[in-house]
Protein backbone atom coordinates (compact mmCIF):
# COMPACT_ATOMS: atom_id res chain seq x y z
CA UNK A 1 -104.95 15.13 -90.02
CA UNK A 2 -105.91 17.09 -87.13
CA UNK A 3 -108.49 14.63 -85.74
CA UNK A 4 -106.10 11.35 -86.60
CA UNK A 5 -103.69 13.04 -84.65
CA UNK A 6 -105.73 14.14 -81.56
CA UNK A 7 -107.45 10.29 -82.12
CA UNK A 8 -103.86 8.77 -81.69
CA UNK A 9 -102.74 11.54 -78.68
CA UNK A 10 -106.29 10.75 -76.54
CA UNK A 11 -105.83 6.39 -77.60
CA UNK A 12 -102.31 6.83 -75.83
CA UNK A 13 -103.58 8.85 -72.84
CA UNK A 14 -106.08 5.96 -72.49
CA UNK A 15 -103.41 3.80 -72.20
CA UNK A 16 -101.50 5.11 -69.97
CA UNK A 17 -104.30 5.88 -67.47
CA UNK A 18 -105.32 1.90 -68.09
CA UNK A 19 -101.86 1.27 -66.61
CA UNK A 20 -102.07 3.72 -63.75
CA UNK A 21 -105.36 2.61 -62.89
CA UNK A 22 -104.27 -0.73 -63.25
CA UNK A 23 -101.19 0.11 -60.85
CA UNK A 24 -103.52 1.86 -58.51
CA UNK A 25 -105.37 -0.83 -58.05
CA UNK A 26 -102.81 -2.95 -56.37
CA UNK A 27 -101.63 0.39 -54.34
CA UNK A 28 -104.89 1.06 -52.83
CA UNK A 29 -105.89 -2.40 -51.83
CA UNK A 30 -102.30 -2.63 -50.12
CA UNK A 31 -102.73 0.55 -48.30
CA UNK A 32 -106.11 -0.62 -46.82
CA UNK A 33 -104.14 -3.89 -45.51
CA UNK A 34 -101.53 -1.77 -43.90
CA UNK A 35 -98.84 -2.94 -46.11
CA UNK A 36 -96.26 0.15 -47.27
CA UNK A 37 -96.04 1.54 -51.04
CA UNK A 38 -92.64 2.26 -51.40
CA UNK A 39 -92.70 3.73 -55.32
CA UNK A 40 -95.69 3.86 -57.50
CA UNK A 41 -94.58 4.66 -61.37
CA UNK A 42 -96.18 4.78 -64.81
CA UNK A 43 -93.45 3.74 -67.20
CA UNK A 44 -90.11 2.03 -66.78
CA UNK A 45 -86.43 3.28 -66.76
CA UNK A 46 -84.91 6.43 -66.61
CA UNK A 47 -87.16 8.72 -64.08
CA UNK A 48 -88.68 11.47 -65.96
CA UNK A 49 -90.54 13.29 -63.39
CA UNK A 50 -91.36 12.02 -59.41
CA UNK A 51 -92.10 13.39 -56.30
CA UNK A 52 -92.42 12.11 -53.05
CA UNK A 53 -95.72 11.91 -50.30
CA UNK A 54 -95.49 10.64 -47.12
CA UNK A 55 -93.79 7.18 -47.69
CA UNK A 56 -94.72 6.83 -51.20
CA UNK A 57 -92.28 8.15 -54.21
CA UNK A 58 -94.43 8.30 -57.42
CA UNK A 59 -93.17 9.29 -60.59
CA UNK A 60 -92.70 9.00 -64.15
CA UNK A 61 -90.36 6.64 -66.28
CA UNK A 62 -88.84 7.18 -69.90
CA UNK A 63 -89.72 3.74 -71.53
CA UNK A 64 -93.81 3.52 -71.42
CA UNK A 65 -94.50 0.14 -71.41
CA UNK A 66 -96.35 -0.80 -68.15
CA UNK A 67 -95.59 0.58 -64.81
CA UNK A 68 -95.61 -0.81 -61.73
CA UNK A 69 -95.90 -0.66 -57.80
CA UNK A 70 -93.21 -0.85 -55.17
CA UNK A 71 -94.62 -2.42 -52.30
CA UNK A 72 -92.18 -3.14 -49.20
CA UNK A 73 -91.72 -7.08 -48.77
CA UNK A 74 -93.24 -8.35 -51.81
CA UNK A 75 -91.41 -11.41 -50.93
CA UNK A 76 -89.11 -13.20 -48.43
CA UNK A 77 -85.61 -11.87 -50.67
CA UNK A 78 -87.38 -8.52 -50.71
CA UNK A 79 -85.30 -6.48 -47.75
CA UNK A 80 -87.03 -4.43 -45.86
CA UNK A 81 -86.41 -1.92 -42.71
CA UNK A 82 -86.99 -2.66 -39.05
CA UNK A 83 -90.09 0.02 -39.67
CA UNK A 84 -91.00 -1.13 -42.69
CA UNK A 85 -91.75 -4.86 -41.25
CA UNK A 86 -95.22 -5.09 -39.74
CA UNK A 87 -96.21 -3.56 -43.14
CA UNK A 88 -94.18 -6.09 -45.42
CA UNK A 89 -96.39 -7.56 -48.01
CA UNK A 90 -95.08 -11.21 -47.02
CA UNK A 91 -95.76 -10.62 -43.32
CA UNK A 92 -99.23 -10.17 -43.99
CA UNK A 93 -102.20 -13.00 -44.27
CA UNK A 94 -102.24 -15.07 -47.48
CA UNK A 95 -105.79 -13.96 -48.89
CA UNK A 96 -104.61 -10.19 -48.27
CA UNK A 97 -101.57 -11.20 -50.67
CA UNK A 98 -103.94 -12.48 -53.00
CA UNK A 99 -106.69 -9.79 -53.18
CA UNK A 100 -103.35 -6.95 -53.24
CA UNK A 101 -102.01 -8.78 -56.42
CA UNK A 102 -105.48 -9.25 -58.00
CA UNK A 103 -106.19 -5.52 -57.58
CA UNK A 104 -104.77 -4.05 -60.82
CA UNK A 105 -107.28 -7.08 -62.44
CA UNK A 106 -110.34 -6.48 -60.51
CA UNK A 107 -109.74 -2.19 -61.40
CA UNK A 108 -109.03 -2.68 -65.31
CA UNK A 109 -112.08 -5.22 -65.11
CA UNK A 110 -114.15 -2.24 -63.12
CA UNK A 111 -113.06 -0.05 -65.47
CA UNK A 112 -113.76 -2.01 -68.57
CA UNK A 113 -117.39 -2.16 -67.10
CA UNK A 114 -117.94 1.54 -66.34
CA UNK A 115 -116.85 2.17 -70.50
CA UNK A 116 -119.34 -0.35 -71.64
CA UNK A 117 -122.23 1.33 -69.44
CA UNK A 118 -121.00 4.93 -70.87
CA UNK A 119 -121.45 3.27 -74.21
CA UNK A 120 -124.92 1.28 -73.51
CA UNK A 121 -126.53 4.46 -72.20
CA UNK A 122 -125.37 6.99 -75.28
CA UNK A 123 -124.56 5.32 -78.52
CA UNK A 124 -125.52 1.41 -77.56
CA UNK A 125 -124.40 -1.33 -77.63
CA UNK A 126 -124.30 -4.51 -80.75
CA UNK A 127 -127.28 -6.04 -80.21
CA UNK A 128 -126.65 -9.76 -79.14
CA UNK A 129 -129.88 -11.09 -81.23
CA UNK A 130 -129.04 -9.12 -84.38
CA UNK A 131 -130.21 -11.24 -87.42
CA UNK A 132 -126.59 -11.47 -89.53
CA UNK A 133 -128.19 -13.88 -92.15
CA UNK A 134 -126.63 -12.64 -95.34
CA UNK A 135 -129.16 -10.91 -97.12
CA UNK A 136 -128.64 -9.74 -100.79
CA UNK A 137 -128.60 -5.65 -101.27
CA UNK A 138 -127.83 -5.49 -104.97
CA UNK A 139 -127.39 -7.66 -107.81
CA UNK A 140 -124.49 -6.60 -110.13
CA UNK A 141 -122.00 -7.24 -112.75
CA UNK A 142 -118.51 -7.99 -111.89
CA UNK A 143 -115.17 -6.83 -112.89
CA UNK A 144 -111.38 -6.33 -112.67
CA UNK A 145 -109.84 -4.14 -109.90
CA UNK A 146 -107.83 -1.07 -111.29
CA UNK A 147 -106.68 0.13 -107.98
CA UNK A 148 -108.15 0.46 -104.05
CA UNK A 149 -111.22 2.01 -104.78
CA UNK A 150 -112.14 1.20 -108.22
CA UNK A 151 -113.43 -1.47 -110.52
CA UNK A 152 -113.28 -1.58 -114.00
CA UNK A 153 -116.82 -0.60 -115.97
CA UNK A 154 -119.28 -3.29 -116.72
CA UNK A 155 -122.59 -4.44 -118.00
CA UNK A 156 -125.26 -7.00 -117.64
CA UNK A 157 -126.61 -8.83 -114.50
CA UNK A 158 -123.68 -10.98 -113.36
CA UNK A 159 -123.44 -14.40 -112.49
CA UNK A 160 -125.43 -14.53 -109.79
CA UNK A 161 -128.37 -12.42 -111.22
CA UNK A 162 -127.81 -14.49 -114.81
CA UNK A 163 -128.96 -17.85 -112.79
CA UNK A 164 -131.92 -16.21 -110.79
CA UNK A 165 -131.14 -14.50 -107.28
CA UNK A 166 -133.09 -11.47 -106.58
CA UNK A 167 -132.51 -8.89 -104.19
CA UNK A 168 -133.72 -9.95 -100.87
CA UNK A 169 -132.63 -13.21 -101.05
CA UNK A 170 -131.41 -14.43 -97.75
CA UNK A 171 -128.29 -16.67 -98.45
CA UNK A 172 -128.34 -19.58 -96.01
CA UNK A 173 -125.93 -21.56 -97.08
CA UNK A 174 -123.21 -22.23 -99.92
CA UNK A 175 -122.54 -25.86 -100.83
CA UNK A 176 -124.15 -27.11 -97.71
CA UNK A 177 -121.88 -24.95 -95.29
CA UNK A 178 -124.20 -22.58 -93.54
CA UNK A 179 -123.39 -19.16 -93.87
CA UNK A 180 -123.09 -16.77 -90.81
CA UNK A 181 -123.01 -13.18 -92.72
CA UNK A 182 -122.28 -11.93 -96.10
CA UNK A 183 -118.12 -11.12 -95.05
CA UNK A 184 -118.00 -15.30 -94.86
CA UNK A 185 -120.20 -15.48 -98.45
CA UNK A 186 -117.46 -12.83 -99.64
CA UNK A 187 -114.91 -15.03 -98.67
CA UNK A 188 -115.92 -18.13 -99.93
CA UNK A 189 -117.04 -17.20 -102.96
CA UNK A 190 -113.58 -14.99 -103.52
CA UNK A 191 -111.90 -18.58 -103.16
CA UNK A 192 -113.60 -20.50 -105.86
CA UNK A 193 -112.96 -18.64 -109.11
CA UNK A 194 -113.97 -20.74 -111.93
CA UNK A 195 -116.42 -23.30 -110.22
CA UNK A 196 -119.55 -23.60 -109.44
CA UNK A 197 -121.58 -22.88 -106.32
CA UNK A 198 -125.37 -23.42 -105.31
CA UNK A 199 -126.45 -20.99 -102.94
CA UNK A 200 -129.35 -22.54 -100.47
CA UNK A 201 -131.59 -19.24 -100.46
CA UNK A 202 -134.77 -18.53 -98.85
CA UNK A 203 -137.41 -16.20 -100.62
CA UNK A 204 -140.88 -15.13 -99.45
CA UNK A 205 -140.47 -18.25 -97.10
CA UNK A 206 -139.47 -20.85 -99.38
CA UNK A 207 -136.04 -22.39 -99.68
CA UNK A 208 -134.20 -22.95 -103.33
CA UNK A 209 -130.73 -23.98 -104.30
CA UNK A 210 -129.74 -21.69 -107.50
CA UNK A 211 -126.03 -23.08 -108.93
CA UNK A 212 -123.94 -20.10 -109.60
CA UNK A 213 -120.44 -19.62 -111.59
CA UNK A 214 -118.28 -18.22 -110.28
CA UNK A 215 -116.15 -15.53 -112.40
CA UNK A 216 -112.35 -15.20 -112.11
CA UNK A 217 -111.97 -11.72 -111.69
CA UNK A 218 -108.33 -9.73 -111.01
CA UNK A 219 -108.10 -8.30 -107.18
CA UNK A 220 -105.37 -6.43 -105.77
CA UNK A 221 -103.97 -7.17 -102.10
CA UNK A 222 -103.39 -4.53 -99.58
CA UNK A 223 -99.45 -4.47 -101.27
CA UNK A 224 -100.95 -3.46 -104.55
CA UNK A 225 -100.04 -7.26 -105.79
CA UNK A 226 -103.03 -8.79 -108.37
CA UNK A 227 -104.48 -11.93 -107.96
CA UNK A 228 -107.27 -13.93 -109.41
CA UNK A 229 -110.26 -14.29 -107.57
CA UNK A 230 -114.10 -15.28 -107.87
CA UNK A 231 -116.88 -12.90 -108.08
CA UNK A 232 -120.56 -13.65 -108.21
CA UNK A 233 -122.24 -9.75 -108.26
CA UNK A 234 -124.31 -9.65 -104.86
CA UNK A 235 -123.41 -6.96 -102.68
CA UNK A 236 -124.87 -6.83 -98.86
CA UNK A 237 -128.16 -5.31 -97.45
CA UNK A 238 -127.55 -2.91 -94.75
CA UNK A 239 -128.39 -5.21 -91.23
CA UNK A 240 -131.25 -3.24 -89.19
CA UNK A 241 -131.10 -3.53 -85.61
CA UNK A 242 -127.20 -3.95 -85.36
CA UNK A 243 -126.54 -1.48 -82.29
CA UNK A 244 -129.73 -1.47 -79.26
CA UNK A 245 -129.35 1.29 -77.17
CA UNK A 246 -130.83 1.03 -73.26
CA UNK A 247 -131.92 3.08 -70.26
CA UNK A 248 -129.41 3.68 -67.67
CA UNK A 249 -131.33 0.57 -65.70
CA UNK A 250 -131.43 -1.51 -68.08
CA UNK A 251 -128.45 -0.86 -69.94
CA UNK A 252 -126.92 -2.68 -66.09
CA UNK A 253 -127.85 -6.41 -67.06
CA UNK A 254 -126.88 -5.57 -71.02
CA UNK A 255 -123.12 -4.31 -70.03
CA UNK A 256 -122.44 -7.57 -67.88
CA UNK A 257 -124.34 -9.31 -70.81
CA UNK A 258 -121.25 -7.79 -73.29
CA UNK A 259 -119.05 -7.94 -70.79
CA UNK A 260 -119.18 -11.72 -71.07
CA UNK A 261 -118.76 -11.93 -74.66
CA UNK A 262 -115.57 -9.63 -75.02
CA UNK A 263 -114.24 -11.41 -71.93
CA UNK A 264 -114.99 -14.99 -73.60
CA UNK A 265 -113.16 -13.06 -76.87
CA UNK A 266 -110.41 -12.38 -74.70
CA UNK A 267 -109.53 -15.43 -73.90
CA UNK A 268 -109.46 -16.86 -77.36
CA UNK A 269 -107.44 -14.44 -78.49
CA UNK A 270 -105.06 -14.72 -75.74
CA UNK A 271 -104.81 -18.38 -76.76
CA UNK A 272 -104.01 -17.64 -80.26
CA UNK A 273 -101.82 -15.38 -79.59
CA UNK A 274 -98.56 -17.22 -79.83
CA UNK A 275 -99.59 -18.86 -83.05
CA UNK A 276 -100.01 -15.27 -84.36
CA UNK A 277 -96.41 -14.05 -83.54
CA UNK A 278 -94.71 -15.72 -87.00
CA UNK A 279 -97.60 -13.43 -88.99
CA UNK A 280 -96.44 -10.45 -86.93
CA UNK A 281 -92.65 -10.84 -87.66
CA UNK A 282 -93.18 -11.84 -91.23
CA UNK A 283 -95.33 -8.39 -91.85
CA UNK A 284 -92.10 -6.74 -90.65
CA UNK A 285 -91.13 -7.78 -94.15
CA UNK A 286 -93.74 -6.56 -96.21
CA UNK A 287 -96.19 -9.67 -96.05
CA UNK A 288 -99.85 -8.61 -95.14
CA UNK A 289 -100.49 -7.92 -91.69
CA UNK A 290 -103.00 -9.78 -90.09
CA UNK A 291 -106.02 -7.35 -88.95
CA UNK A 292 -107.00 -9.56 -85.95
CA UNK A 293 -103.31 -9.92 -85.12
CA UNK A 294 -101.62 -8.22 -81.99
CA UNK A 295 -100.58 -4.33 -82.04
CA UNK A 296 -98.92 -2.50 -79.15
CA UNK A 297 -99.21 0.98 -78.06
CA UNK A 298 -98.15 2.49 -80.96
CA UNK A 299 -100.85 0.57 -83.31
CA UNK A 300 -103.66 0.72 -81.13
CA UNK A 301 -102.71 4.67 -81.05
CA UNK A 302 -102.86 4.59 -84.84
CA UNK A 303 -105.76 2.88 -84.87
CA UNK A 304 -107.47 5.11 -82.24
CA UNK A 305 -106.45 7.88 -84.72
CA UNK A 306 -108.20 6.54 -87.32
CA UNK A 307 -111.19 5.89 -85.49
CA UNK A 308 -111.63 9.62 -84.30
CA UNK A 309 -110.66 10.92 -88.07
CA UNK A 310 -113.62 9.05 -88.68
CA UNK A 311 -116.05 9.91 -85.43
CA UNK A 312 -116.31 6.53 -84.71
CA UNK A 313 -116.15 7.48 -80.83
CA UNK A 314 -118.61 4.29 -79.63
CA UNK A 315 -115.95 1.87 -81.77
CA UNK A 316 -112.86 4.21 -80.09
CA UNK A 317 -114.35 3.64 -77.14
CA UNK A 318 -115.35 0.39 -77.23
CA UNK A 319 -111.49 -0.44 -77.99
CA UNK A 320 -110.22 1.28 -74.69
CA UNK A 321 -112.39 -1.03 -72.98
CA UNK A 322 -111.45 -4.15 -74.74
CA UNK A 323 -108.00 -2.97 -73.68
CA UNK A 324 -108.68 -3.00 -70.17
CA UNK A 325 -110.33 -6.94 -70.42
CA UNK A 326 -106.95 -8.00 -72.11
CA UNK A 327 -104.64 -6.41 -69.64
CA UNK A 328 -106.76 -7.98 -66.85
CA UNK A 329 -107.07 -11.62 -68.06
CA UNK A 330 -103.52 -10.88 -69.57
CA UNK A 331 -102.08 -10.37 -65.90
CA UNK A 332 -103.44 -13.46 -64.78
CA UNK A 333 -101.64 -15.72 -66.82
CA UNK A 334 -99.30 -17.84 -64.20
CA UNK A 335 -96.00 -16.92 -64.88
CA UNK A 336 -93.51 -14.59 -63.36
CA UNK A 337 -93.22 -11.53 -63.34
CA UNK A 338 -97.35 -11.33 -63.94
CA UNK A 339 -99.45 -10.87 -61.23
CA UNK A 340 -101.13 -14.53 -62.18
CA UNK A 341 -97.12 -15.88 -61.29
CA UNK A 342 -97.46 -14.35 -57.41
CA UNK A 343 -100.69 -14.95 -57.03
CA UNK A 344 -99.62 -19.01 -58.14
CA UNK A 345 -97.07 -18.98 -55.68
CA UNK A 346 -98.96 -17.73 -52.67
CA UNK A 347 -101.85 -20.23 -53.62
CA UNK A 348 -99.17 -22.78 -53.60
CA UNK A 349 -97.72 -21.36 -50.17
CA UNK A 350 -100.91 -22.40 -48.74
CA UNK A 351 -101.43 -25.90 -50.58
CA UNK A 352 -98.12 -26.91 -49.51
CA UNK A 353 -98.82 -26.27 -45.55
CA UNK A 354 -102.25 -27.71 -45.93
CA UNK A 355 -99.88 -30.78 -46.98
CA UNK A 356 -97.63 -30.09 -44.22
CA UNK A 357 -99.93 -29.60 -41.49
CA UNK A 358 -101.53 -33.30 -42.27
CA UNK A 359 -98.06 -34.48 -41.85
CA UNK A 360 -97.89 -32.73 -38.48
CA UNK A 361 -95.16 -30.25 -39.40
CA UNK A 362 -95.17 -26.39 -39.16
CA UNK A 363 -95.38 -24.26 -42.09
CA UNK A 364 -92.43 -23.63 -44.21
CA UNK A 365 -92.72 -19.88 -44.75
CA UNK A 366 -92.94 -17.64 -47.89
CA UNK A 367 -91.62 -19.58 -50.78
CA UNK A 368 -87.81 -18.75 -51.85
CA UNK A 369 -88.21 -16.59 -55.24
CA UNK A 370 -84.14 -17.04 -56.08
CA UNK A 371 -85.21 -20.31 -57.19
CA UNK A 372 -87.73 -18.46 -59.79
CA UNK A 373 -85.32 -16.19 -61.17
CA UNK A 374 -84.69 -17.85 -64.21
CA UNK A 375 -87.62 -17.96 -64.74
CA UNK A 376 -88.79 -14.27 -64.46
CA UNK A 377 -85.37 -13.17 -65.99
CA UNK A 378 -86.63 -15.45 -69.24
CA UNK A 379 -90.23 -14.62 -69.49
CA UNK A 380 -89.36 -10.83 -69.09
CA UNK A 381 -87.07 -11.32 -72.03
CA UNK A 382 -89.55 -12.95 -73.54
CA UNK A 383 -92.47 -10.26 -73.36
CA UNK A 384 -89.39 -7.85 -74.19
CA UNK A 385 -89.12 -9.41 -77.50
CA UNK A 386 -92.34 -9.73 -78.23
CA UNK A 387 -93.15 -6.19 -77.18
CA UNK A 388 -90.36 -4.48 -79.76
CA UNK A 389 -91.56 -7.16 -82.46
CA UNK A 390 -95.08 -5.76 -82.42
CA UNK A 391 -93.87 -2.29 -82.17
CA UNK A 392 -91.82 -2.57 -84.78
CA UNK A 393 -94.12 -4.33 -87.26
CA UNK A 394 -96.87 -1.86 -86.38
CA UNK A 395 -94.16 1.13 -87.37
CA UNK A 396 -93.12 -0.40 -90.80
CA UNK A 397 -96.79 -1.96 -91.29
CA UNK A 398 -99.76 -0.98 -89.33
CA UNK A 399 -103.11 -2.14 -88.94
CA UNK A 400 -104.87 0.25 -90.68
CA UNK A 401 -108.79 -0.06 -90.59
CA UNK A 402 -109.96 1.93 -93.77
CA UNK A 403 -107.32 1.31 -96.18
């Protein structure tokens, strides 16, 4: 319990130095531009703890969902002092604006980096060529579930040894559908109780289809629930060469190399994140939570628990940085009050004069952000509700990784 907890405890300091960093970035990029930091706080709310240095206040808020930076003049409704306006964000050239809001990105994206590297150079990192063909470990009977660990006692080969595979078999496909590892052989074999399958297998470099029933077998869901299932007996070879560990040179190409991937991962899973949200609300009422699915602080805390209970520090780590890639690409989306909705609206600042200058008129100024007040007011509400959603579903009914 001791480890879960410090796990959870050094997951949440992670995340709260992601957001300072993250704030940080945008404060020190403004400060080389001249522009004045007027408050720079982790957390939002009530003020915990602040002090103040030179023009700067920083400090501490109650409610520690983001944080953010206080720069003077952010826009055209922002007020700002006689003093304070040759150093008013809005004053200042449009690519300075832009760099200034992309500076919390670029850091968490830095920082993402520098956690991969840690991770090349120690433990390693999953090796991008690793062969995942699913390869047979053990050929067993099968049987009922009685509860999360255990399965009823059984004899004899099992289906799948009963019609012929051997261990070492590499299973290449399942009905014609190729197979990718043995977790997508689990599953579609766990969906077809009472048919019959023909595994396409190869063996000492020749390819055979066996047919295999499949047994219906009782399983139990996370809830405890039973359900029928199929079952065939093959259990998984260890995979060799999963994790490739690297010299601090090379380990440079291999981190941007990974870098890619969970960046691409990103993405998707910032695109399937709205369809996820019904899963998340209905596991607020006991259905089963979706592993894949969203978590906030508090579950990727958890999580981070379980992970050090468990001294999986590369995995603990690796999660910190994956972190970091989804604020980044997170804050870019285009929408008020992101950084990718400022950053739209000085890029469209400077489209529209580009327009306007062809039409021989002068620029028309900073854009007027009363008119995207709605806006902001409704996507904060938004992320609001989505934010105590999560939280709440990962009180009631974490992720949990091991059971």
């Amino acid at each position: 319990m001791g480890a879960y907890l410090f796990g959870v405890a050094l997951f949440a300091l992670g995340i709260a130095v992601t957001i300072a960093l993250h704030e940080a970035g945008h404060m020190f990029t403004a400060r080389a531009f001249g522009m004045r930091v007027r408050r720079y706080f982790i957390g939002f709310g009530p003020t915990v703890w602040s002090t103040r240095r030179g023009h700067t206040t920083y400090g501490v808020a109650a409610l520690p969902f983001g944080g953010f930076c206080d720069i003077a003049g952010m826009t055209a409704q922002d007020p700002v002092t006689e003093e304070e306006a040759p150093h008013a964000m809005v004053n200042k050239p449009w690519w300075q604006r832009v760099i200034v809001l992309s500076g919390g990105v670029v850091t968490n994206v830095l920082v993402g980096i520098i956690i991969l590297y840690g991770i090349a150079v120690t433990s390693g990192l999953p090796n991008p060529d690793v062969d995942t063909t699913p390869t047979v470990g053990e050929v067993t009977c099968v049987s009922d579930q009685v509860d999360a660990q255990t399965l009823s006692e059984c004899t004899g080969t099992g289906p799948a040894g009963a019609a012929g595979v051997r261990v070492g078999d590499r299973i290449l496909a399942i009905d014609g559908e190729e197979m990718a590892d043995f977790r997508q052989v689990r599953e579609t074999v766990i969906s077809r109780p009472g048919e019959d399958v023909v595994l396409t297998i190869e063996r000492d470099g020749r390819t055979l289809d066996i047919t295999v029933p499949v047994e219906p077998v009782t399983r139990l869901s996370a809830e405890g629930a039973s359900f029928e299932a199929g079952a065939v007996g093959l259990s998984s070879a260890p995979i060799t060469n999963a994790v490739k560990s690297y010299g601090p040179v090379e380990a440079v190409p291999a981190t941007f190399a990974f870098t890619g991937l969970l960046l691409e991962g990103t993405v998707q899973g910032l695109m399937s994140f709205p369809a996820k949200l019904p899963g998340v609300v209905a596991s607020i009422f006991g259905a089963e939570r979706d592993m894949e699915g969203p978590m906030s602080v508090v579950g990727a805390s958890r999580v981070g628990g379980e992970l050090v209970e468990r001294s999986l520090w590369d995995v603990f780590w690796m999660m910190l940085a994956s972190l970091n890639f989804f604020l980044a690409l997170f804050n870019l989306v285009p929408l008020p009050p992101l950084d990718g909705g400022h950053i739209a609206v000085v890029l469209w600042e400077k489209v529209r004069d580009f327009f306007r200058r062809l039409r021989g008129l002068a620029p028309a100024g900073p854009a007027n952000y009363e008119k995207l007040l709605p806006l902001t007011y409704a996507m904060a509400a938004v992320l609001l509700t989505i934010g105590m959603l999560v939280i709440v579903a990962d009180v009631v009914n974490p992720v949990r990784l091991f059971g």
